[in-house]
N, C-alpha and C. Protein backbone atom coordinates (compact mmCIF):
# COMPACT_ATOMS: atom_id res chain seq x y z
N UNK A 1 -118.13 -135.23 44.33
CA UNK A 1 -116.74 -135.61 44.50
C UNK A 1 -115.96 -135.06 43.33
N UNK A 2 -114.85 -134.28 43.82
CA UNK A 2 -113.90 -133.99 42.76
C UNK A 2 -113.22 -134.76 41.69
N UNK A 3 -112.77 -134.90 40.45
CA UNK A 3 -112.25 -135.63 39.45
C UNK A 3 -110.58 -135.67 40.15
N UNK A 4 -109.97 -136.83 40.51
CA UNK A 4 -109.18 -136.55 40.86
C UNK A 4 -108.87 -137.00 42.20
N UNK A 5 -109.52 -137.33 42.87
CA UNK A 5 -109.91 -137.49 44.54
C UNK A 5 -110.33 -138.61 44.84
N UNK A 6 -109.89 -139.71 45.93
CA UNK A 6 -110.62 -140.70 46.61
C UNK A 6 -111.42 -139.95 47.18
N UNK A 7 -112.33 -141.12 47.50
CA UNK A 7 -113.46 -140.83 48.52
C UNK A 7 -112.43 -141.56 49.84
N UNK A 8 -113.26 -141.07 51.17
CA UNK A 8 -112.65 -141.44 52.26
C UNK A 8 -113.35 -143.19 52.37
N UNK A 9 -111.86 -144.12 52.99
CA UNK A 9 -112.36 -145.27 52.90
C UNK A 9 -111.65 -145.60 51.99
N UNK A 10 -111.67 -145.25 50.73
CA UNK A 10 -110.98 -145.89 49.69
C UNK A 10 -109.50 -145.82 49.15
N UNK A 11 -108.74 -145.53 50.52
CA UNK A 11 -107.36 -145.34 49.84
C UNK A 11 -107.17 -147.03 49.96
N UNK A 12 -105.94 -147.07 48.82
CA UNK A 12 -105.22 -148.14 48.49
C UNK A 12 -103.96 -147.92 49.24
N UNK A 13 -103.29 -148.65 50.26
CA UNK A 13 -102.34 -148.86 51.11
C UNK A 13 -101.44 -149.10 50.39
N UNK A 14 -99.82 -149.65 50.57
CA UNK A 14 -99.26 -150.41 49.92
C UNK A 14 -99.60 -151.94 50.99
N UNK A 15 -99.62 -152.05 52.04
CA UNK A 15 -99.94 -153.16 52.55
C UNK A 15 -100.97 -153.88 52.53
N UNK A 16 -102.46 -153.20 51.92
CA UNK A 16 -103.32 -153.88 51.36
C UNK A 16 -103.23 -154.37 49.78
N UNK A 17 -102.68 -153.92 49.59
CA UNK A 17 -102.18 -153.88 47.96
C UNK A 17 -101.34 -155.10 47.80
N UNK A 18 -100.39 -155.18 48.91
CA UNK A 18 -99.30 -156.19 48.29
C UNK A 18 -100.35 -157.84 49.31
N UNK A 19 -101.17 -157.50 50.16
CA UNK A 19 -102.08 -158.62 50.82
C UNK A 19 -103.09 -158.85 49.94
N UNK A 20 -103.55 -158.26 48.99
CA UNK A 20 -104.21 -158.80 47.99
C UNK A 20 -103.52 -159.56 47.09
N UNK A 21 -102.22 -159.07 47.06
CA UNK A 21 -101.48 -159.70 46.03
C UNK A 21 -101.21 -161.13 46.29
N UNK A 22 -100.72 -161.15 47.09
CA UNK A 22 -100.42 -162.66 48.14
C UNK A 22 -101.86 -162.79 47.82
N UNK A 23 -102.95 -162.85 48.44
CA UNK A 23 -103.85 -163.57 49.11
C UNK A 23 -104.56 -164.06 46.97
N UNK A 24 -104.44 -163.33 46.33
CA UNK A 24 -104.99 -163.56 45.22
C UNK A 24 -103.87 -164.77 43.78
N UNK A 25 -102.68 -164.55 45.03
CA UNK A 25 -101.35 -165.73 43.92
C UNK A 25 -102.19 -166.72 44.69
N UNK A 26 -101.92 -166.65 45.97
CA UNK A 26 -102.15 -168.46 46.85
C UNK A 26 -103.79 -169.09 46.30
N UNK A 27 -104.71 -168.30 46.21
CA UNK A 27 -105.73 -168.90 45.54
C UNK A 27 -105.37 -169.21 43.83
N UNK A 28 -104.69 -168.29 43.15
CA UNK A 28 -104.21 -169.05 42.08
C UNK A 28 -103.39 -170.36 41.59
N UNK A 29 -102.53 -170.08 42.61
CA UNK A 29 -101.67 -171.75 42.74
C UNK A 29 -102.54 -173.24 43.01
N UNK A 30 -103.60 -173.02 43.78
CA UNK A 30 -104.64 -174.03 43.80
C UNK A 30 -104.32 -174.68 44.69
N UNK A 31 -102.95 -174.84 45.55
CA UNK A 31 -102.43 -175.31 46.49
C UNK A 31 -102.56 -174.99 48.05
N UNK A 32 -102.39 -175.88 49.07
CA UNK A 32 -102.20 -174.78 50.40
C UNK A 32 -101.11 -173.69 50.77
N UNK A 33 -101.80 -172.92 50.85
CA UNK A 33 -100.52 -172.22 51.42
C UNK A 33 -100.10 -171.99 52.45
N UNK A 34 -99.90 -172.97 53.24
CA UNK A 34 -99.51 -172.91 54.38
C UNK A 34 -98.20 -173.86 54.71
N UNK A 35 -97.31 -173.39 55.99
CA UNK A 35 -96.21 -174.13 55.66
C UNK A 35 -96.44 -175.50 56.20
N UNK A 36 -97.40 -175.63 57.17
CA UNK A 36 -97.35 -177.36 57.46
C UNK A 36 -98.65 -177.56 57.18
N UNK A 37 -98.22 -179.31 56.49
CA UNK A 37 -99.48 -180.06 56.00
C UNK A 37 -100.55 -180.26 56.67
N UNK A 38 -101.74 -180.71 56.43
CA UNK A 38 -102.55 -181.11 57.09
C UNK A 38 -101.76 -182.49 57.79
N UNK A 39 -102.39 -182.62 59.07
CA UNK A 39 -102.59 -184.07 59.43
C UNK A 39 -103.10 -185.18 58.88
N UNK A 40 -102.65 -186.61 58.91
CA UNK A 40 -103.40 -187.52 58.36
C UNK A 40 -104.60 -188.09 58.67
N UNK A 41 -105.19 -188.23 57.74
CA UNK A 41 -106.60 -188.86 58.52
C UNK A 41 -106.50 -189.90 59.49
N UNK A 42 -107.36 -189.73 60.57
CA UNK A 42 -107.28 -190.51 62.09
C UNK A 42 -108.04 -191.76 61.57
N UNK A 43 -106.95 -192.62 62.18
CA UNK A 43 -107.65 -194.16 61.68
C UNK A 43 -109.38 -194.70 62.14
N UNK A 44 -109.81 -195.81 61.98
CA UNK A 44 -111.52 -195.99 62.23
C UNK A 44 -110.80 -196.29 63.94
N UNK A 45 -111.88 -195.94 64.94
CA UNK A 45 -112.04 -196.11 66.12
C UNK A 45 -112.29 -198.16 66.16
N UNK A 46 -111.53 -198.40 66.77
CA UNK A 46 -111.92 -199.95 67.29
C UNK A 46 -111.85 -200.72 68.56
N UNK A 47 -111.85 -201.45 68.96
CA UNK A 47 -112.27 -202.32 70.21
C UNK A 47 -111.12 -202.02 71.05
N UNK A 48 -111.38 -201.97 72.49
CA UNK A 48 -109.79 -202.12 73.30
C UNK A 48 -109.57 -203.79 73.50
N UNK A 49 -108.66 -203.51 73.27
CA UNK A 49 -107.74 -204.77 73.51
C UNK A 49 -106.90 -204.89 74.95
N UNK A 50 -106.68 -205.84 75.25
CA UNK A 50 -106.55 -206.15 76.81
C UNK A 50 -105.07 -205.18 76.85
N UNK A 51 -105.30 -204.52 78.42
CA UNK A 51 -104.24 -203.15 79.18
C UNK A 51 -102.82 -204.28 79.15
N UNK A 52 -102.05 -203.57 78.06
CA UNK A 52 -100.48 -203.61 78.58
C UNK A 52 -99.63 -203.12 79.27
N UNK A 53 -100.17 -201.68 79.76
CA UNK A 53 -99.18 -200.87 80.62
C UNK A 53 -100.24 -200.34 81.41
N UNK A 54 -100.48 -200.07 82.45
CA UNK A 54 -101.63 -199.05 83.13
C UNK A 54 -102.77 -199.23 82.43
N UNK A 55 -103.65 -198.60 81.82
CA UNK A 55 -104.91 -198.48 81.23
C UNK A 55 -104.60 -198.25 79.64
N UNK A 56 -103.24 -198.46 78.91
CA UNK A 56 -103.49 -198.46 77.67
C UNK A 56 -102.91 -199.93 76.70
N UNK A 57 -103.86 -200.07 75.59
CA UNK A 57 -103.33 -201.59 74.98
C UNK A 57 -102.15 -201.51 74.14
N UNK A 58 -101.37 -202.07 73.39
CA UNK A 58 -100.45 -202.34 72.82
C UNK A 58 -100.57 -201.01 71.43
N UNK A 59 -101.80 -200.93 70.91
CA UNK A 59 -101.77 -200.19 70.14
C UNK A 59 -101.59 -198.42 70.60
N UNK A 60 -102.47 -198.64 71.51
CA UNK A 60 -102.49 -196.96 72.04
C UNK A 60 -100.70 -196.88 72.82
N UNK A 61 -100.13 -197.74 73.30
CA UNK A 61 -99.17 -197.42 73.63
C UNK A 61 -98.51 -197.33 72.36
N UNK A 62 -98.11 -198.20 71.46
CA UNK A 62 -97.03 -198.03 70.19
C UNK A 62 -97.40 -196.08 69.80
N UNK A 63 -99.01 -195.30 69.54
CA UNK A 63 -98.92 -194.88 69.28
C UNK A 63 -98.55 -193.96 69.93
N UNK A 64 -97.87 -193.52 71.59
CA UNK A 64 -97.92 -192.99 72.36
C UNK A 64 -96.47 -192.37 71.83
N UNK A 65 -95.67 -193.79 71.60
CA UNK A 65 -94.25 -192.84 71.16
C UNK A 65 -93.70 -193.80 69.84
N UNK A 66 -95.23 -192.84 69.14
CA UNK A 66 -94.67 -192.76 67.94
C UNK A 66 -94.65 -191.27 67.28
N UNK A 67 -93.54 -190.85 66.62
CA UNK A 67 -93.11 -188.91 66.91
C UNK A 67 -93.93 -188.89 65.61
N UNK A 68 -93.81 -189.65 64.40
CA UNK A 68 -94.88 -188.41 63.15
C UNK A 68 -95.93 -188.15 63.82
N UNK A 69 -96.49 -188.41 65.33
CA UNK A 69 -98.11 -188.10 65.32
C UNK A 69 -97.25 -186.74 65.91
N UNK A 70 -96.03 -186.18 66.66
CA UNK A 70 -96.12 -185.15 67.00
C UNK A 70 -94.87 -184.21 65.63
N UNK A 71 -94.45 -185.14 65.03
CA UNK A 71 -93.69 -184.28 64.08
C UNK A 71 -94.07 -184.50 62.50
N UNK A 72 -95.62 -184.45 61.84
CA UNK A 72 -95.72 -184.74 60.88
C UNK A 72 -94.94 -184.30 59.52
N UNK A 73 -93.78 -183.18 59.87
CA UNK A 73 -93.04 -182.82 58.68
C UNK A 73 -92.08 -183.91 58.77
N UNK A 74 -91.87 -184.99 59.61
CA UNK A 74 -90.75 -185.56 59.80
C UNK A 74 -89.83 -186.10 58.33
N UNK A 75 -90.73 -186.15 57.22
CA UNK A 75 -89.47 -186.48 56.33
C UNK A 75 -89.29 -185.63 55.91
N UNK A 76 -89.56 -184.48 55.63
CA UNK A 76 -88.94 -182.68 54.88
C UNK A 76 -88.08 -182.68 55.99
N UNK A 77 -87.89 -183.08 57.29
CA UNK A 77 -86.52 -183.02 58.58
C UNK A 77 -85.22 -183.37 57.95
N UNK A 78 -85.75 -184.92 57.39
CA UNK A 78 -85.27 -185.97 57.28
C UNK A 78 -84.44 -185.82 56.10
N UNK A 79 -84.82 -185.54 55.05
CA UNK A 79 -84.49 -185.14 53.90
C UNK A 79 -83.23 -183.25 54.04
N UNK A 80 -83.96 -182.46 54.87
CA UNK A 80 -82.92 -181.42 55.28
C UNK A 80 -81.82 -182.12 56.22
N UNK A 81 -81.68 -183.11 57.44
CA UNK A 81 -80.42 -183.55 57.42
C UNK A 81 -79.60 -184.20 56.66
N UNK A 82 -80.04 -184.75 55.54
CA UNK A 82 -79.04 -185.31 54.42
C UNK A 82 -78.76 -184.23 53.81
N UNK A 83 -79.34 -182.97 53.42
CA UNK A 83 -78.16 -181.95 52.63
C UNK A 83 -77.59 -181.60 53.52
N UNK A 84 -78.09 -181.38 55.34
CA UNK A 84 -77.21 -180.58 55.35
C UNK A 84 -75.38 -181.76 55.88
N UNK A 85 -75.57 -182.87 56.00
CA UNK A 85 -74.68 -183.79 55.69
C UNK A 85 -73.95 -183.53 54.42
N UNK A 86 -74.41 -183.58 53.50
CA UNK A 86 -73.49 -183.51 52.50
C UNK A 86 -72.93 -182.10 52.42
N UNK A 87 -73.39 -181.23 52.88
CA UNK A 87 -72.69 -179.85 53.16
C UNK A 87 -71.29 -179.94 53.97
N UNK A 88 -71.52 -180.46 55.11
CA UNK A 88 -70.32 -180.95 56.29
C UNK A 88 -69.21 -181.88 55.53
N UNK A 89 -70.18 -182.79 54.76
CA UNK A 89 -68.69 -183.66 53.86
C UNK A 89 -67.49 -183.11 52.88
N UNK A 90 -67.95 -181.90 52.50
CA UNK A 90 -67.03 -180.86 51.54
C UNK A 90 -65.97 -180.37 52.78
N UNK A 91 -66.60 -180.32 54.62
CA UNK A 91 -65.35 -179.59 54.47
C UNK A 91 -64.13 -180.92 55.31
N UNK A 92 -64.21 -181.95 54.53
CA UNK A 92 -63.29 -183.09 55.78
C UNK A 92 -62.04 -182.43 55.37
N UNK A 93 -61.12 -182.77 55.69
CA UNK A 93 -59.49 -181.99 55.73
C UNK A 93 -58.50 -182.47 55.53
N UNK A 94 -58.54 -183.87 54.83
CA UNK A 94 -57.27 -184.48 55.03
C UNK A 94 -55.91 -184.23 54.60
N UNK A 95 -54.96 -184.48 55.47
CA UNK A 95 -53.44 -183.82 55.14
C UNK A 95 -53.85 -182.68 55.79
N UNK A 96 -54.53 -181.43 56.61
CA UNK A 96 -54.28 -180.46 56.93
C UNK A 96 -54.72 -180.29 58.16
N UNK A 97 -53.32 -179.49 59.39
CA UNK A 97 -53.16 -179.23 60.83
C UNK A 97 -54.53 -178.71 60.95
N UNK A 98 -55.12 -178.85 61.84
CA UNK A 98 -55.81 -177.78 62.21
C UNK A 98 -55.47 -176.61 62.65
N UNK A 99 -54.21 -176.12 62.94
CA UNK A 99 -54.02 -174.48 63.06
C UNK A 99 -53.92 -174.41 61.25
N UNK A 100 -54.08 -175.16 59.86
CA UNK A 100 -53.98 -174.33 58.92
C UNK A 100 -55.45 -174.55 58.19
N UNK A 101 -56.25 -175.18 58.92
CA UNK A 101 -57.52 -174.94 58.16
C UNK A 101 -58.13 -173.75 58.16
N UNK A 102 -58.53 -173.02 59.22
CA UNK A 102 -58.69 -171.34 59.26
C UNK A 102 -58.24 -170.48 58.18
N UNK A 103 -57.01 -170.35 57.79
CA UNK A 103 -56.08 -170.25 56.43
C UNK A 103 -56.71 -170.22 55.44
N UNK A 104 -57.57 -171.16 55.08
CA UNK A 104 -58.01 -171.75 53.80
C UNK A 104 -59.12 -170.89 53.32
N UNK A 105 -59.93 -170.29 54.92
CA UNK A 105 -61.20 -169.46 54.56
C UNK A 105 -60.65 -168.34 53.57
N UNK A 106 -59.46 -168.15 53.65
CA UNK A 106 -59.92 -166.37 52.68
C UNK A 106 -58.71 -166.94 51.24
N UNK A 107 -58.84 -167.81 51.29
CA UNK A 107 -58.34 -168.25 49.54
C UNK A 107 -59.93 -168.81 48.92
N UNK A 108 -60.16 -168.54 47.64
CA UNK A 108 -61.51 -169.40 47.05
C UNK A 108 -61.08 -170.72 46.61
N UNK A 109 -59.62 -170.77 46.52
CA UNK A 109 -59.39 -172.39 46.15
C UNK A 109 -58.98 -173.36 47.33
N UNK A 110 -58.74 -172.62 48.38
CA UNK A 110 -59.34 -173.75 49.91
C UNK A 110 -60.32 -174.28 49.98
N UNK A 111 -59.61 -175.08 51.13
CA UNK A 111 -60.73 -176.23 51.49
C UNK A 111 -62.62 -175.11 52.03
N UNK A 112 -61.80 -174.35 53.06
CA UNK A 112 -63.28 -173.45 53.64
C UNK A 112 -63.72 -172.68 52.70
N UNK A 113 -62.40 -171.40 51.65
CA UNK A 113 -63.29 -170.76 50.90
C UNK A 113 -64.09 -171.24 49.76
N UNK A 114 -63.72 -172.44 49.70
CA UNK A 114 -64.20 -173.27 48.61
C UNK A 114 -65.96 -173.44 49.31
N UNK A 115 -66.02 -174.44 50.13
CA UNK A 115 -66.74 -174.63 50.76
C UNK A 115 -68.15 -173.40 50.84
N UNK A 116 -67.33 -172.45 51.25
CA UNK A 116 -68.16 -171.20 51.83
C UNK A 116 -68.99 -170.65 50.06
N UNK A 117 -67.78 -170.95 49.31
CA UNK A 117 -68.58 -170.13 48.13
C UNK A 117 -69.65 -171.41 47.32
N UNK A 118 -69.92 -172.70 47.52
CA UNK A 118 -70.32 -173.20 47.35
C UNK A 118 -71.89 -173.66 47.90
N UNK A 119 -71.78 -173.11 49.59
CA UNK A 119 -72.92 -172.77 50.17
C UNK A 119 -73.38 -172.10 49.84
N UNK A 120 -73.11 -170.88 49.49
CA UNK A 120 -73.45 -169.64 49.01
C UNK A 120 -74.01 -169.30 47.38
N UNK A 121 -73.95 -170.72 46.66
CA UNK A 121 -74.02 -170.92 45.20
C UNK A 121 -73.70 -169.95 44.34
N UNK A 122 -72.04 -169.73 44.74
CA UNK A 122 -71.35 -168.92 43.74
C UNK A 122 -70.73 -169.60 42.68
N UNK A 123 -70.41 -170.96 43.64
CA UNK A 123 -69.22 -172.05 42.59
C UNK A 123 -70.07 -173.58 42.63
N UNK A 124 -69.70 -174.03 41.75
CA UNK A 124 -70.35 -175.19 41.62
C UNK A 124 -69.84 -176.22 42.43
N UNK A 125 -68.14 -175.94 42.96
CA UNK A 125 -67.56 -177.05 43.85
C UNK A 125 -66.83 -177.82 42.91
C-alpha cells in the first residue's frame, strides 16, 4: 500500500464521522438519549375484584381512561402549555381597535412587534 492512500473499506465519510460523533457524546452524557422516557414500572399483578362494567373491575376500568398510561410525557405537555400561555398573555390589547392591532407588528415598541421580538429572544419585554 502506498504512503498516502486508504485502503478500500476504510474511507471516513462525513456521515460516519459526524454518527460517531453523536453516538460517542450520548454515551458520554451517561443519560438516555432518547426523546421519550421509559415507561413506569407496571404495578404487582393482583386478584380480580368483582366486574363493574362488562368483564372489567373498578381498577382495570379507572385504568382504562387514565391518559399518562397513553401520554407518559404528559407533564413536559403540561408544563409547554403554561409557556405557551404566558406567551399569548403579552399580546392582550387593551385600549386598541382591532383594525389597529396589525399596525403594531412593524413598530418594535408595539404591542405585536414587541411581542414578536420577544418570542424570538431579541428583547427581554
Amino acid at each position: 500500500m502506498k504512503a498516502g492512500h486508504a485502503s478500500v473499506g476504510s474511507e471516513v465519510t462525513r456521515r460516519t464521522f459526524l454518527a460517531a460523533g453523536v453516538a460517542s457524546a450520548a454515551l458520554a452524557a451517561g443519560a438516555p438519549a432518547f426523546a421519550q422516557q421509559p415507561a413506569a414500572v407496571q404495578p404487582v399483578p393482583r386478584g380480580k375484584e368483582p366486574a363493574v362494567w362488562l368483564d372489567m373491575d373498578q381498577a382495570e376500568l379507572d385504568a382504562a381512561y387514565d391518559q399518562i398510561k397513553y401520554a407518559p410525557n404528559l407533564p413536559q405537555i403540561v408544563k409547554r402549555y403554561a409557556t405557551n400561555s404566558e406567551a399569548v398573555q403579552l399580546l392582550v390589547a387593551d385600549g386598541y381597535n382591532h383594525f389597529e392591532i396589525p399596525e403594531t407588528l412593524a413598530s418594535p415598541y408595539g404591542l405585536l412587534g414587541r411581542a414578536v421580538l420577544v418570542q424570538m429572544s431579541l428583547s427581554q419585554g
